[in-house]
C-alpha atoms as a PDB file:
ATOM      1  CA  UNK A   1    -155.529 -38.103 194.531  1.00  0.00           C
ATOM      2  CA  UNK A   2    -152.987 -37.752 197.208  1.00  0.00           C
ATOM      3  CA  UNK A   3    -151.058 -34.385 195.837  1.00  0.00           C
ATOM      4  CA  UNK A   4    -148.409 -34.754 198.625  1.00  0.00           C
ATOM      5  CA  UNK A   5    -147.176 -38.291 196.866  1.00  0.00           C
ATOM      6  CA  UNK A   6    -146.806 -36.385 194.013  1.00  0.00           C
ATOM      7  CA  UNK A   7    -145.054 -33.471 195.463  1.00  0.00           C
ATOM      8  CA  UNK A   8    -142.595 -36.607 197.015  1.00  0.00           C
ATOM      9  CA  UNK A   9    -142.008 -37.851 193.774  1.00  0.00           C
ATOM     10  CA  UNK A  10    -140.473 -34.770 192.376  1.00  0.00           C
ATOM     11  CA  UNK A  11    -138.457 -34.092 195.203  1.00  0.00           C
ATOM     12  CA  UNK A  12    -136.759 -36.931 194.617  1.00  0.00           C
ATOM     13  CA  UNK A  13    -136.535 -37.368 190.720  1.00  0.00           C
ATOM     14  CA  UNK A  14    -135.416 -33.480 190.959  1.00  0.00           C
ATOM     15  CA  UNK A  15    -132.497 -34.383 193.697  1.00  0.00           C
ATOM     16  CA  UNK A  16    -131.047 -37.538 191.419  1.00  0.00           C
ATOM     17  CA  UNK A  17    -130.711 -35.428 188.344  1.00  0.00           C
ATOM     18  CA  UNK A  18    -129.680 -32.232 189.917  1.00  0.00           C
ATOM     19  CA  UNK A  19    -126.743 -34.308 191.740  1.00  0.00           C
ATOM     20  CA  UNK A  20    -126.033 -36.245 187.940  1.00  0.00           C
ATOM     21  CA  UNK A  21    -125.728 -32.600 187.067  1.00  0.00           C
ATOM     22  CA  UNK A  22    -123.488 -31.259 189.914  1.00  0.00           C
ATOM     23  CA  UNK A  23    -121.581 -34.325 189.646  1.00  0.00           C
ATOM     24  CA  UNK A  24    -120.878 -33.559 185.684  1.00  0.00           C
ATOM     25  CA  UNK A  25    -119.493 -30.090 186.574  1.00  0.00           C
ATOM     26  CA  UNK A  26    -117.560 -30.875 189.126  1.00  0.00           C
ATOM     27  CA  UNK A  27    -115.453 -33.846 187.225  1.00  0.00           C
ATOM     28  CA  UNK A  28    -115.019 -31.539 183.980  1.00  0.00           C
ATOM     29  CA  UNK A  29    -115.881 -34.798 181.629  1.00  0.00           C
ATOM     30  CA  UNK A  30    -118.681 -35.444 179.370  1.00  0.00           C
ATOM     31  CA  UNK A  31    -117.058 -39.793 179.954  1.00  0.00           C
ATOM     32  CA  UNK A  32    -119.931 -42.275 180.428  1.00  0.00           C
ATOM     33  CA  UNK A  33    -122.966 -39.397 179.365  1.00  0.00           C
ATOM     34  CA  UNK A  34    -124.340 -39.823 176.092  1.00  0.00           C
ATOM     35  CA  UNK A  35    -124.670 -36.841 173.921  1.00  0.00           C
ATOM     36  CA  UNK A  36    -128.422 -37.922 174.047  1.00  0.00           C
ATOM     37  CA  UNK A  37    -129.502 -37.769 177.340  1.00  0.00           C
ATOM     38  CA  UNK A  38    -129.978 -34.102 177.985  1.00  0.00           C
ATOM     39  CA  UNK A  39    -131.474 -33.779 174.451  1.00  0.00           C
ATOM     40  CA  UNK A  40    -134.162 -36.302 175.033  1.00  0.00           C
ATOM     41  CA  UNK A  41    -134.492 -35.376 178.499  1.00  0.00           C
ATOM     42  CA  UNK A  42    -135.137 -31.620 176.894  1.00  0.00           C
ATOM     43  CA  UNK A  43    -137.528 -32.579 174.224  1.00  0.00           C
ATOM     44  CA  UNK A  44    -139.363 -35.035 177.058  1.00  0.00           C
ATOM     45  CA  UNK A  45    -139.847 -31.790 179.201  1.00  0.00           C
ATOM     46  CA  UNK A  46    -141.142 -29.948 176.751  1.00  0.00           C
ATOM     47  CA  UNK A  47    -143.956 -32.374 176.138  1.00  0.00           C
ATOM     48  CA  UNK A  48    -144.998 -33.233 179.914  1.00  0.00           C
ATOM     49  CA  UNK A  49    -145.140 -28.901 180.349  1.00  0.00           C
ATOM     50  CA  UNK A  50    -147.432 -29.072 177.403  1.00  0.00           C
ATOM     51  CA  UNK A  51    -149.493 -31.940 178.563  1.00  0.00           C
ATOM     52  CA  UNK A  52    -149.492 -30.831 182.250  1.00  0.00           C
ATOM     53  CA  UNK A  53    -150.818 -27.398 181.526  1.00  0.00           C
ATOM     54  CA  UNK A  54    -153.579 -28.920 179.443  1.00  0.00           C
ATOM     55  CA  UNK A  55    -154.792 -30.898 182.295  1.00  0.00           C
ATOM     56  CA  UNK A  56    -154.359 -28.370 184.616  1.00  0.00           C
ATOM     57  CA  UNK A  57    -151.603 -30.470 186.717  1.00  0.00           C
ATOM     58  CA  UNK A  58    -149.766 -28.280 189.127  1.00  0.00           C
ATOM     59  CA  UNK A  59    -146.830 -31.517 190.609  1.00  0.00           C
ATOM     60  CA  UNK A  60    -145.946 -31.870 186.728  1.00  0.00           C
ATOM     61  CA  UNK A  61    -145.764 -28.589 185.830  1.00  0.00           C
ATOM     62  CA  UNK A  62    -143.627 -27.727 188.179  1.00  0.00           C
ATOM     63  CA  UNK A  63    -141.668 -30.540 187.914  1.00  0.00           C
ATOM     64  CA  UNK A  64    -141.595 -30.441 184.751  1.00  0.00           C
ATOM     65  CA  UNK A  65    -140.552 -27.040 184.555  1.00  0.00           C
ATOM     66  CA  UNK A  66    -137.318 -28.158 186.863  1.00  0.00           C
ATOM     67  CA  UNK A  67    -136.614 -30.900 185.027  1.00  0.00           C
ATOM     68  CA  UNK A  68    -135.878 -28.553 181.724  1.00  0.00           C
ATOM     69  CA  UNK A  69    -133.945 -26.513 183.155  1.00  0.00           C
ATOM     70  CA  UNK A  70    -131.647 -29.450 184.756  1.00  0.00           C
ATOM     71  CA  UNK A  71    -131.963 -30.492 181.409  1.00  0.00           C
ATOM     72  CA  UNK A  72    -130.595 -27.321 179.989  1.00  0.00           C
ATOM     73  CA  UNK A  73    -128.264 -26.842 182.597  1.00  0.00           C
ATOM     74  CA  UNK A  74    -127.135 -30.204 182.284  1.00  0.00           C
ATOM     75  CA  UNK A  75    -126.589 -29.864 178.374  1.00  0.00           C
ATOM     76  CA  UNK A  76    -124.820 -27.009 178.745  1.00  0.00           C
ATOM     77  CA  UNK A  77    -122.041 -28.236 180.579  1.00  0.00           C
ATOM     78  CA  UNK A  78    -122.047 -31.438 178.576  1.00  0.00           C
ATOM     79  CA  UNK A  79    -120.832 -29.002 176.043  1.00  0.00           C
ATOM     80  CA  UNK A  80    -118.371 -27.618 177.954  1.00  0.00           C
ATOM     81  CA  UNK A  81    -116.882 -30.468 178.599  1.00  0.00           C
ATOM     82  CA  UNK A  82    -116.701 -32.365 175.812  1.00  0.00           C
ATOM     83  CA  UNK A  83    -114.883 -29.596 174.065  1.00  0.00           C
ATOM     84  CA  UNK A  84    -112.132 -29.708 176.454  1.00  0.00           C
ATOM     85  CA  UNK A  85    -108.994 -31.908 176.728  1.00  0.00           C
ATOM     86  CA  UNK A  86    -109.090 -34.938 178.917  1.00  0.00           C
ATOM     87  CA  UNK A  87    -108.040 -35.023 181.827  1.00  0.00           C
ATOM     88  CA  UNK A  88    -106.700 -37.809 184.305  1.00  0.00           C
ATOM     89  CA  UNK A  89    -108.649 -39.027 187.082  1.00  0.00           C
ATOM     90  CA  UNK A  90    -106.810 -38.198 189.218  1.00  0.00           C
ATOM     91  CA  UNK A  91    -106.181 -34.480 188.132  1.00  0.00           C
ATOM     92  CA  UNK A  92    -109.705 -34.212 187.806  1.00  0.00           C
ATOM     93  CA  UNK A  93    -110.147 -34.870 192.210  1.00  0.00           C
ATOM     94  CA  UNK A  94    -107.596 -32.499 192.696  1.00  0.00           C
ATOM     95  CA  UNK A  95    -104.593 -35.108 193.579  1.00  0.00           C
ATOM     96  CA  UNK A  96    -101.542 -34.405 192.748  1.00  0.00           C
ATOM     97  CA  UNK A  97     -99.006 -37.296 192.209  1.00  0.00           C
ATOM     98  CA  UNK A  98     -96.528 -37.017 195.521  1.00  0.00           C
ATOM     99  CA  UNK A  99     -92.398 -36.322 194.585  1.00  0.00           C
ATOM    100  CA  UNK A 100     -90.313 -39.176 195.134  1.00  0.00           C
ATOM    101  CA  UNK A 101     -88.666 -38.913 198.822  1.00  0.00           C
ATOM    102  CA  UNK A 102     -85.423 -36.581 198.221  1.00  0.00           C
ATOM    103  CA  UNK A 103     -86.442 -34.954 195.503  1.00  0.00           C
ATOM    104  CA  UNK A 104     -86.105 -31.239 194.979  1.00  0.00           C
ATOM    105  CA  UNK A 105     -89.607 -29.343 193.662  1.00  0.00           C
ATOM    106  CA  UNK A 106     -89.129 -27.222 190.886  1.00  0.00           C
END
């Protein structure tokens, strides 16, 4: 087998899910994630360490490994924010809605 395809592979499905991730904390919403993904992503994890070990699979088990704690990670701020208020769209960028021309700020 050709371990550096492998190694490719991870490096990539690790960089989409770590920016899902990054992209989740930085907005401060749980919108448009279902309460399952990180769960079943978790419980996936869990399974592919345990079947990687057994066959002795260093890619997946390091992937693998990654992938649960994304998963964790990624839970864990799901959390977060679904227990907080929501917040407009355009509070959440950091915009701020512009006075009208010739009025005073408070």
């Amino acid at each position: 087998m050709i371990p550096w395809v492998g190694w490719l592979a991870a490096a990539i499905l690790l960089a989409t899910i770590a920016r899902q991730v990054w992209t989740q904390w930085r907005s401060h919403t749980a919108a448009g994630v279902s309460k399952f993904l990180f769960a079943g992503q978790t419980a996936a994890s869990v399974c592919f360490i345990v079947y990687s070990v057994a066959t002795g699979d260093a890619v997946f088990i390091a992937t693998n490994s990654l992938m649960l704690i994304a998963a964790l990670l990624g839970q864990a701020i799901y959390w977060r924010n679904a227990r907080r208020p929501a917040v407009p769209a355009d509070a959440a960028c950091g915009f701020r809605e512009a006075p009208a021309p010739g009025a005073r700020r408070g």
